[in-house]
PDB file of N, CA and C in Angstrom:
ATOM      1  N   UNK A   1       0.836  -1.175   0.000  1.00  0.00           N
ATOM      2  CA  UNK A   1       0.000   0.000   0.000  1.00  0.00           C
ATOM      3  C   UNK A   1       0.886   1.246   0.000  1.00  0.00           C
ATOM      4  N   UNK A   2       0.477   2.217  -0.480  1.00  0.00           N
ATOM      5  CA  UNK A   2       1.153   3.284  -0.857  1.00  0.00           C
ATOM      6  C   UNK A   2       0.692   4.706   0.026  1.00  0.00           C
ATOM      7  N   UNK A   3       1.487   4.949   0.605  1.00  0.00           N
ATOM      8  CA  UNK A   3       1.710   5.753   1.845  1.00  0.00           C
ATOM      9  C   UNK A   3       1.537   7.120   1.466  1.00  0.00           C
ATOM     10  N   UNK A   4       0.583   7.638   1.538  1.00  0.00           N
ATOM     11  CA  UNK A   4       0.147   9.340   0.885  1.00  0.00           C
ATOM     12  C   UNK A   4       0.106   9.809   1.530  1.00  0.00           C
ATOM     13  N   UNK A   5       0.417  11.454   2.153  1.00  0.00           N
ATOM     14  CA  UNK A   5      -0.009  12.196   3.157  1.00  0.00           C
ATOM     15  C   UNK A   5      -0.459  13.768   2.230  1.00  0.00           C
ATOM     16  N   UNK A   6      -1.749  13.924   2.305  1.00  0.00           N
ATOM     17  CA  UNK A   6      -2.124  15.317   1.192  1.00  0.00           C
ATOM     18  C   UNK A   6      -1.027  16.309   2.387  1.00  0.00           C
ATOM     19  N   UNK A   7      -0.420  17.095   1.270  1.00  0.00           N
ATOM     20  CA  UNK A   7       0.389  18.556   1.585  1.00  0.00           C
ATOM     21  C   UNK A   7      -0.052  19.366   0.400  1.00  0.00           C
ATOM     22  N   UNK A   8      -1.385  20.586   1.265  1.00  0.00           N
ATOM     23  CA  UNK A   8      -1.694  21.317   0.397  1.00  0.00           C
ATOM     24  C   UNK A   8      -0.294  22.184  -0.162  1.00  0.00           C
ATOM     25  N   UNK A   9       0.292  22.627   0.632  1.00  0.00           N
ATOM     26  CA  UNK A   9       1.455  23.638   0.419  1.00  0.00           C
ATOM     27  C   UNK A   9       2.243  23.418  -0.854  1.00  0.00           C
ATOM     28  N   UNK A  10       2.782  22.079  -0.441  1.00  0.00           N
ATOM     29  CA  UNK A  10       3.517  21.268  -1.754  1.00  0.00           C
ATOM     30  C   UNK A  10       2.972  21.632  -2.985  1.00  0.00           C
ATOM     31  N   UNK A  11       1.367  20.658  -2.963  1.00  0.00           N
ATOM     32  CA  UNK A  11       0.781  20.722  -3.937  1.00  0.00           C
ATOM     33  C   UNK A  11       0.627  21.802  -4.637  1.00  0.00           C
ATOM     34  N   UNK A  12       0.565  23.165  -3.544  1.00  0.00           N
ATOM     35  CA  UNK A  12       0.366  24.555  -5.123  1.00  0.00           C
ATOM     36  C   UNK A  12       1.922  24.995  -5.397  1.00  0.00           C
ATOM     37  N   UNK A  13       3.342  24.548  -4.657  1.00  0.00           N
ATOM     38  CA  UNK A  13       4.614  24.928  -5.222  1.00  0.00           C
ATOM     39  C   UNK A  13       4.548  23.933  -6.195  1.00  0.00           C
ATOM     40  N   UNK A  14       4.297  22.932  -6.441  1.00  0.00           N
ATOM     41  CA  UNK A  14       4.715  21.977  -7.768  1.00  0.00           C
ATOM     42  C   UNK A  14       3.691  22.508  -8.532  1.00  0.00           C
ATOM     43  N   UNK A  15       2.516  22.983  -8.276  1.00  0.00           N
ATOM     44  CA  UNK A  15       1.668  23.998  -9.469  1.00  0.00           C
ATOM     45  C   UNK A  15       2.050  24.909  -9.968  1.00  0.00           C
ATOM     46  N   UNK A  16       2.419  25.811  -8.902  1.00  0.00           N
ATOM     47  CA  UNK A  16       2.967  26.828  -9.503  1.00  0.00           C
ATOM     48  C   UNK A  16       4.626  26.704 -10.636  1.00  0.00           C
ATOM     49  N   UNK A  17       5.667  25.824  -9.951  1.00  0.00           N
ATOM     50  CA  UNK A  17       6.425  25.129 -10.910  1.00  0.00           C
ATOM     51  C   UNK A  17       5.688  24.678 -12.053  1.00  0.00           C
ATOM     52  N   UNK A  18       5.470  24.256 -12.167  1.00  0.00           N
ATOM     53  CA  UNK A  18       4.541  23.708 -13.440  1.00  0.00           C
ATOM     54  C   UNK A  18       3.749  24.685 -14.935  1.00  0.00           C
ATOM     55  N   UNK A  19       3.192  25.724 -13.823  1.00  0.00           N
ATOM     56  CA  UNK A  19       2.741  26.756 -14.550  1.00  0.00           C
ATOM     57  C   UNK A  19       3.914  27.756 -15.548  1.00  0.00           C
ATOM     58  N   UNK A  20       4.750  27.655 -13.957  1.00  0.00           N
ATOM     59  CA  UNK A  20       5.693  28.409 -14.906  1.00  0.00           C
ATOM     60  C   UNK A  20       6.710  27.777 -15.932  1.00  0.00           C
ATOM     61  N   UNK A  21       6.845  26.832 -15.491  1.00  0.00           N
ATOM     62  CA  UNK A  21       7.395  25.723 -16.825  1.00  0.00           C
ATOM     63  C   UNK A  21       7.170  26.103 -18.110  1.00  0.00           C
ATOM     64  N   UNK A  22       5.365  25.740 -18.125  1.00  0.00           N
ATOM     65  CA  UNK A  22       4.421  26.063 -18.948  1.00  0.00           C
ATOM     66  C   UNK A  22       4.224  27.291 -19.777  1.00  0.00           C
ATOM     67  N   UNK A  23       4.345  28.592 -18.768  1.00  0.00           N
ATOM     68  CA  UNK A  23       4.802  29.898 -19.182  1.00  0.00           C
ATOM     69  C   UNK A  23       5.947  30.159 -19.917  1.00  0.00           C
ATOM     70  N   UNK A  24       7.485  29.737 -19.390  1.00  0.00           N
ATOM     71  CA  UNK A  24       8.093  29.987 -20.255  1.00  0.00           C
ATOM     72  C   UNK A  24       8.130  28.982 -22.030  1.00  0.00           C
ATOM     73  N   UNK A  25       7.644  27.686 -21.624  1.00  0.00           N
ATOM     74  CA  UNK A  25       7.791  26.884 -22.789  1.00  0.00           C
ATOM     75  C   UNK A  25       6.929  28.000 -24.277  1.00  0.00           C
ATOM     76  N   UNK A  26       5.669  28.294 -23.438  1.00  0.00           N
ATOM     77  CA  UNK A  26       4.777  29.036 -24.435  1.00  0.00           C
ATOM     78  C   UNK A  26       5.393  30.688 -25.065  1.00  0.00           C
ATOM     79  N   UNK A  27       6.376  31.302 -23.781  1.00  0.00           N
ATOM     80  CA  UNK A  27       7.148  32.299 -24.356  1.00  0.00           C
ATOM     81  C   UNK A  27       7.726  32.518 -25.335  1.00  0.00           C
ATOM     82  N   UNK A  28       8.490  30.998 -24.722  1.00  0.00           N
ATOM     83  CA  UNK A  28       9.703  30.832 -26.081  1.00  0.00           C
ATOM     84  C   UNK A  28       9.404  30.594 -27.407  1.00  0.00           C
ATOM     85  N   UNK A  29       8.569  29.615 -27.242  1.00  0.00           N
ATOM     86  CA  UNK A  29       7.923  29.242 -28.530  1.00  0.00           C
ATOM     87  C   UNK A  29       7.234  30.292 -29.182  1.00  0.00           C
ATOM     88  N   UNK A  30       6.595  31.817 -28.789  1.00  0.00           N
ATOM     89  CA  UNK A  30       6.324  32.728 -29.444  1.00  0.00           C
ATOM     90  C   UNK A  30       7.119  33.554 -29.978  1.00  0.00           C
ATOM     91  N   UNK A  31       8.176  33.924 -29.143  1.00  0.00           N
ATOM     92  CA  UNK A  31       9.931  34.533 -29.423  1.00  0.00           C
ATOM     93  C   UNK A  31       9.889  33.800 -30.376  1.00  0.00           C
ATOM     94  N   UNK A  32      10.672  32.649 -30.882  1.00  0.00           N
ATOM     95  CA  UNK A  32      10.976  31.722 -32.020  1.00  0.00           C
ATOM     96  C   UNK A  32      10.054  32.489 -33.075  1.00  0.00           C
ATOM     97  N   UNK A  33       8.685  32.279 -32.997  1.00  0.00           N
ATOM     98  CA  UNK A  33       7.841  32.567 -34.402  1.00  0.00           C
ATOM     99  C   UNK A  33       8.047  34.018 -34.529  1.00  0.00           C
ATOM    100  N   UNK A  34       8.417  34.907 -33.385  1.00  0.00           N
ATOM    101  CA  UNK A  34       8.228  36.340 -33.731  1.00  0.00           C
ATOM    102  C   UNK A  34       9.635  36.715 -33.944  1.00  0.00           C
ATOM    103  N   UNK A  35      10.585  35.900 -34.184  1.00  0.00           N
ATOM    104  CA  UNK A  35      11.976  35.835 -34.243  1.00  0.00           C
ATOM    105  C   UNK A  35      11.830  35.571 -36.039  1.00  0.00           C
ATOM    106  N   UNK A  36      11.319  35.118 -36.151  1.00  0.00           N
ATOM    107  CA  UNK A  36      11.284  34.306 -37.060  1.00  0.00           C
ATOM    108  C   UNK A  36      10.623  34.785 -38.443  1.00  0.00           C
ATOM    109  N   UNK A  37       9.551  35.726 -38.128  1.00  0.00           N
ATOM    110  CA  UNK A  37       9.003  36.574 -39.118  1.00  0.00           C
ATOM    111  C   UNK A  37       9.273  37.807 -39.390  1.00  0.00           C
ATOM    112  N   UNK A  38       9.994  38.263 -38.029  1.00  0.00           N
ATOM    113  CA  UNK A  38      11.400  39.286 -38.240  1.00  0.00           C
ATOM    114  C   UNK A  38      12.164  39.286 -39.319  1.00  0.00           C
ATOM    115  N   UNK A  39      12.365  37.964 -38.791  1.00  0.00           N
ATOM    116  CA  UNK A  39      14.340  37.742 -39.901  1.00  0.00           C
ATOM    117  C   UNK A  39      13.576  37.666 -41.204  1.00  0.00           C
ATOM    118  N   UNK A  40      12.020  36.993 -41.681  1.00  0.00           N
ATOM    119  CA  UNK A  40      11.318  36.736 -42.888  1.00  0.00           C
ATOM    120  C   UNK A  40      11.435  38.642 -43.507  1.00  0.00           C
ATOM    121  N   UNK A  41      10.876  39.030 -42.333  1.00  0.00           N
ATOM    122  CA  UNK A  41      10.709  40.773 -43.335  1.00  0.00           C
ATOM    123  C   UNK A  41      11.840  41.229 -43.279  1.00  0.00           C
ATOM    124  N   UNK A  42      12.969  41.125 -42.703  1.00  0.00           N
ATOM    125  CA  UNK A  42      14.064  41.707 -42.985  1.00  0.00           C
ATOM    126  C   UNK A  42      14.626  41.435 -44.083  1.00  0.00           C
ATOM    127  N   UNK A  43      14.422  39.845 -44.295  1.00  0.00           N
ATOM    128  CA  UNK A  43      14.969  39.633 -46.005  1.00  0.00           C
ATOM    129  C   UNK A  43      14.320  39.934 -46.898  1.00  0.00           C
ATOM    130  N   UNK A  44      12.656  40.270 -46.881  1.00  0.00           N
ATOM    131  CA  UNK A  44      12.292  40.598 -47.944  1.00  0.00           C
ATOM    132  C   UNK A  44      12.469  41.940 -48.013  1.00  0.00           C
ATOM    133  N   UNK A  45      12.729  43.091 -47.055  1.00  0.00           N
ATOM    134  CA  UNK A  45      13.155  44.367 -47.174  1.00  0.00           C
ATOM    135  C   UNK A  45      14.396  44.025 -47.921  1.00  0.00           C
ATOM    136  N   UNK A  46      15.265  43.223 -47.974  1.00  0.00           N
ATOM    137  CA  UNK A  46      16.838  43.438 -48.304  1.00  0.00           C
ATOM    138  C   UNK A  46      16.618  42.970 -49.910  1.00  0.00           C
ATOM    139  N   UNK A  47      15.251  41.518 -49.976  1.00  0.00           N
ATOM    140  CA  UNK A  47      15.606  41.768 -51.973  1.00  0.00           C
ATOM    141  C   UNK A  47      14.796  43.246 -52.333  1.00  0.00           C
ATOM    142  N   UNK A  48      14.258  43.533 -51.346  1.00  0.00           N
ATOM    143  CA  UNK A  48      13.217  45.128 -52.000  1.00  0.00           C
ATOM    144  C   UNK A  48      14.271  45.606 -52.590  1.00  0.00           C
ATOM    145  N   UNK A  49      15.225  46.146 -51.659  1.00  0.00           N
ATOM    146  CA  UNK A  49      16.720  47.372 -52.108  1.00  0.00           C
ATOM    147  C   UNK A  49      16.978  47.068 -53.339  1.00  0.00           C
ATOM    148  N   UNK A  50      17.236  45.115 -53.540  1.00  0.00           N
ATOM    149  CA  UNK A  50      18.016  44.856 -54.744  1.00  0.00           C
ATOM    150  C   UNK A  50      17.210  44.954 -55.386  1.00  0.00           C
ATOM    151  N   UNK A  51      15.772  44.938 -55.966  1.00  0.00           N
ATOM    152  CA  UNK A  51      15.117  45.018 -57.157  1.00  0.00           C
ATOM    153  C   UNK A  51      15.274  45.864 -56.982  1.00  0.00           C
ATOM    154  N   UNK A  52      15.038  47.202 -56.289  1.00  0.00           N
ATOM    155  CA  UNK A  52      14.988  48.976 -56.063  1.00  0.00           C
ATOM    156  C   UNK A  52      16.333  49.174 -57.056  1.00  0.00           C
ATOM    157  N   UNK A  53      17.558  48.863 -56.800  1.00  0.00           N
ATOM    158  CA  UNK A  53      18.513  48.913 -57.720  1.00  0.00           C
ATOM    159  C   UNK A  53      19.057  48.716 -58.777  1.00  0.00           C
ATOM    160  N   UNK A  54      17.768  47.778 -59.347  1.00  0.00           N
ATOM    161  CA  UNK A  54      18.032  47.124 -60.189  1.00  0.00           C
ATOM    162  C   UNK A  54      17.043  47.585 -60.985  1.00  0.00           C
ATOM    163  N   UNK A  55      16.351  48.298 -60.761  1.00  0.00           N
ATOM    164  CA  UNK A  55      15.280  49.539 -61.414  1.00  0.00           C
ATOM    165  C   UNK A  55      13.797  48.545 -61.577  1.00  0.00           C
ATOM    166  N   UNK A  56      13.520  47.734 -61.241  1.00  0.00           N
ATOM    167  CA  UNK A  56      12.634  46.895 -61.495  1.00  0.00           C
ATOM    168  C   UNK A  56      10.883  47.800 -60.842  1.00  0.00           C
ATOM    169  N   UNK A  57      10.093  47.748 -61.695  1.00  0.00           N
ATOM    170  CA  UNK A  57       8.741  47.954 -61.023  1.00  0.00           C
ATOM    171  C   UNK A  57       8.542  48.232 -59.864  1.00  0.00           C
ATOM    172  N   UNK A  58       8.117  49.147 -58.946  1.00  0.00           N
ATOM    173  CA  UNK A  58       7.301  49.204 -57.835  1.00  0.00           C
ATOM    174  C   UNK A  58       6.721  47.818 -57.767  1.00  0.00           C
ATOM    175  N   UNK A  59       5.552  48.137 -58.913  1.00  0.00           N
ATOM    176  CA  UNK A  59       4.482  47.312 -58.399  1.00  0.00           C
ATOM    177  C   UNK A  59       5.022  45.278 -58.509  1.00  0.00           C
ATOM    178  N   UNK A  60       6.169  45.338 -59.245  1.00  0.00           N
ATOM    179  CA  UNK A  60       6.528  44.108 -59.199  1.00  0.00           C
ATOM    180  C   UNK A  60       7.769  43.517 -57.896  1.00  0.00           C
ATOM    181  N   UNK A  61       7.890  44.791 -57.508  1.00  0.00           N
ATOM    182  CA  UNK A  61       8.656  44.838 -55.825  1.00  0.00           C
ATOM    183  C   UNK A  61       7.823  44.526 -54.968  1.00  0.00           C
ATOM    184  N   UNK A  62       6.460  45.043 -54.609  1.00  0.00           N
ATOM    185  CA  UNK A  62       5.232  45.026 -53.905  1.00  0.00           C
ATOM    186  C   UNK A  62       4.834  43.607 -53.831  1.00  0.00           C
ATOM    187  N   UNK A  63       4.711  43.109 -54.839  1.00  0.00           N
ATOM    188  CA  UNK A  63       3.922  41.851 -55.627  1.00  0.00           C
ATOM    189  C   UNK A  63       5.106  40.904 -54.751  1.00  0.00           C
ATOM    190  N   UNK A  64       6.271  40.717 -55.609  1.00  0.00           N
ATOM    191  CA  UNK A  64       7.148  40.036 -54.949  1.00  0.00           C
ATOM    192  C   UNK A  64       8.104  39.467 -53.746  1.00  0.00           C
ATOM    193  N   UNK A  65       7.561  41.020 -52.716  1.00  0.00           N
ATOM    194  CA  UNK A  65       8.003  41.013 -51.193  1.00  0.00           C
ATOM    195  C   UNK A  65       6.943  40.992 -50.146  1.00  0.00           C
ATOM    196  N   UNK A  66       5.478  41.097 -50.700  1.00  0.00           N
ATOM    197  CA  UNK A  66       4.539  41.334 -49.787  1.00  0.00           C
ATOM    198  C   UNK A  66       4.741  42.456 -49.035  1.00  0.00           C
ATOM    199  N   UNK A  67       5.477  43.285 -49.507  1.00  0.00           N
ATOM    200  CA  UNK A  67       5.868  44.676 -48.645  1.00  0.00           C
ATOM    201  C   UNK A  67       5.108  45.843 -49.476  1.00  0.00           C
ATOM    202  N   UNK A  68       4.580  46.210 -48.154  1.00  0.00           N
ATOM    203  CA  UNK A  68       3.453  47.945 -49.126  1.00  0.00           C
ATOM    204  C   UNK A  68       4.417  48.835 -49.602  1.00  0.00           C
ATOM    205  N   UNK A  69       3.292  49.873 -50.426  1.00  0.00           N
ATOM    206  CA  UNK A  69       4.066  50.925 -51.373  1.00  0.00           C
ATOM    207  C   UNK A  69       4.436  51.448 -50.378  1.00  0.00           C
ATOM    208  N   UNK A  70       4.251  51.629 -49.307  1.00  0.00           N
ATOM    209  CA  UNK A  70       4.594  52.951 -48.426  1.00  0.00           C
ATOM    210  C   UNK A  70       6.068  52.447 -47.701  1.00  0.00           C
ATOM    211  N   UNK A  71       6.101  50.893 -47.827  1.00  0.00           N
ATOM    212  CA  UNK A  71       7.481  50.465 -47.413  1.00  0.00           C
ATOM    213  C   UNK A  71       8.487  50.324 -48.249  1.00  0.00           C
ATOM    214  N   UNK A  72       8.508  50.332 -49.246  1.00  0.00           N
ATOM    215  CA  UNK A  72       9.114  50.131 -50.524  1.00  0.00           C
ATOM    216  C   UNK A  72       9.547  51.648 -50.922  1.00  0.00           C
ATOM    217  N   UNK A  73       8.426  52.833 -50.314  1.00  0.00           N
ATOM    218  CA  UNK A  73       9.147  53.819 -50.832  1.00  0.00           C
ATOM    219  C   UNK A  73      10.095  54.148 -49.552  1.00  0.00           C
ATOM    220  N   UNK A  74       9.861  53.770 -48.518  1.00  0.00           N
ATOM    221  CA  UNK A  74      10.716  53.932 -47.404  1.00  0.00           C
ATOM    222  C   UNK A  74      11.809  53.949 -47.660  1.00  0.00           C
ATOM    223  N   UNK A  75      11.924  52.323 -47.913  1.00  0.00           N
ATOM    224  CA  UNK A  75      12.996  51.597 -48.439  1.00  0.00           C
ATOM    225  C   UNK A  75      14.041  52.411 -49.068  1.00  0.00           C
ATOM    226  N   UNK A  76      13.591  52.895 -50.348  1.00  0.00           N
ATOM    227  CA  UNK A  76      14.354  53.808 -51.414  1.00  0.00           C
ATOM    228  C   UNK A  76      14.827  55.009 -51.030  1.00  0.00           C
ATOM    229  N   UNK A  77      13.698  55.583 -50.271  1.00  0.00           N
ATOM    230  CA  UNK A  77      14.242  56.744 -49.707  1.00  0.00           C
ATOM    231  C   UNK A  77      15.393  56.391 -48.642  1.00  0.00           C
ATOM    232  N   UNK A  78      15.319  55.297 -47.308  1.00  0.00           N
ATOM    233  CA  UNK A  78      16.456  55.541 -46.696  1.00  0.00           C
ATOM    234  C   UNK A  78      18.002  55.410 -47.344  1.00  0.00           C
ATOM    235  N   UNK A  79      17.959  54.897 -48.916  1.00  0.00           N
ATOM    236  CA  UNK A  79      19.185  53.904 -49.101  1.00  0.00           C
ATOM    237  C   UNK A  79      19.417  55.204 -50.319  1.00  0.00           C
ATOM    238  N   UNK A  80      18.490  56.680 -50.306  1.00  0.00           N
ATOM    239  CA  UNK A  80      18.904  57.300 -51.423  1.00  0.00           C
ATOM    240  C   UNK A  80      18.347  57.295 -52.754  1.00  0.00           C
ATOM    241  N   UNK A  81      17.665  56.331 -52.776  1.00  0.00           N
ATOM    242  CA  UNK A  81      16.832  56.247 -54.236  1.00  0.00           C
ATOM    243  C   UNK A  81      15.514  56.549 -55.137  1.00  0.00           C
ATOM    244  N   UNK A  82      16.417  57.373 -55.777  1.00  0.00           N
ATOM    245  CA  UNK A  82      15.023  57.781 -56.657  1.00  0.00           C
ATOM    246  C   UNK A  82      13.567  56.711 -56.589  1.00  0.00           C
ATOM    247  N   UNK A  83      13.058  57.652 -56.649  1.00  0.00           N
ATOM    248  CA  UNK A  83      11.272  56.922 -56.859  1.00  0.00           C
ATOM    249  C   UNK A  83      10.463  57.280 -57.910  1.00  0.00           C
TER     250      UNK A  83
END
């Protein structure tokens, strides 16, 4: 037979451990995706520049980066480039 003695006390520190386990696992794992769609728009800002330089369409920069006109003219403007 197996010898139990209830300890409320215990019982809510291993909850609360637990929770927070739980908390950070779910943190991280949002960091990662928001890490992650960061680094996605940062590269599509970086081919923006190169089509921008390469004189290619607005609207085929737009089309091709999922990035708005208003970022695309950003874009050009911070790096100097005509629009």
């Amino acid at each position: 037979m197996v010898n139990f003695k209830w300890n409320q006390k215990r019982a809510l520190e291993v909850a609360k451990e637990d929770g927070i386990s739980i908390g950070e696992a779910r943190g991280e794992a949002r960091g990662e995706v928001r890490g992650k769609l960061i680094g996605e728009r940062n590269a599509m800002m970086k081919v923006a520049l190169s089509l921008l330089k390469k004189g290619l369409p607005v609207g085929v920069i737009t089309d091709s980066t999922n990035l708005s006109l208003e970022e695309v003219r950003k874009i050009a403007k911070d790096n100097g480039l005509a629009f």
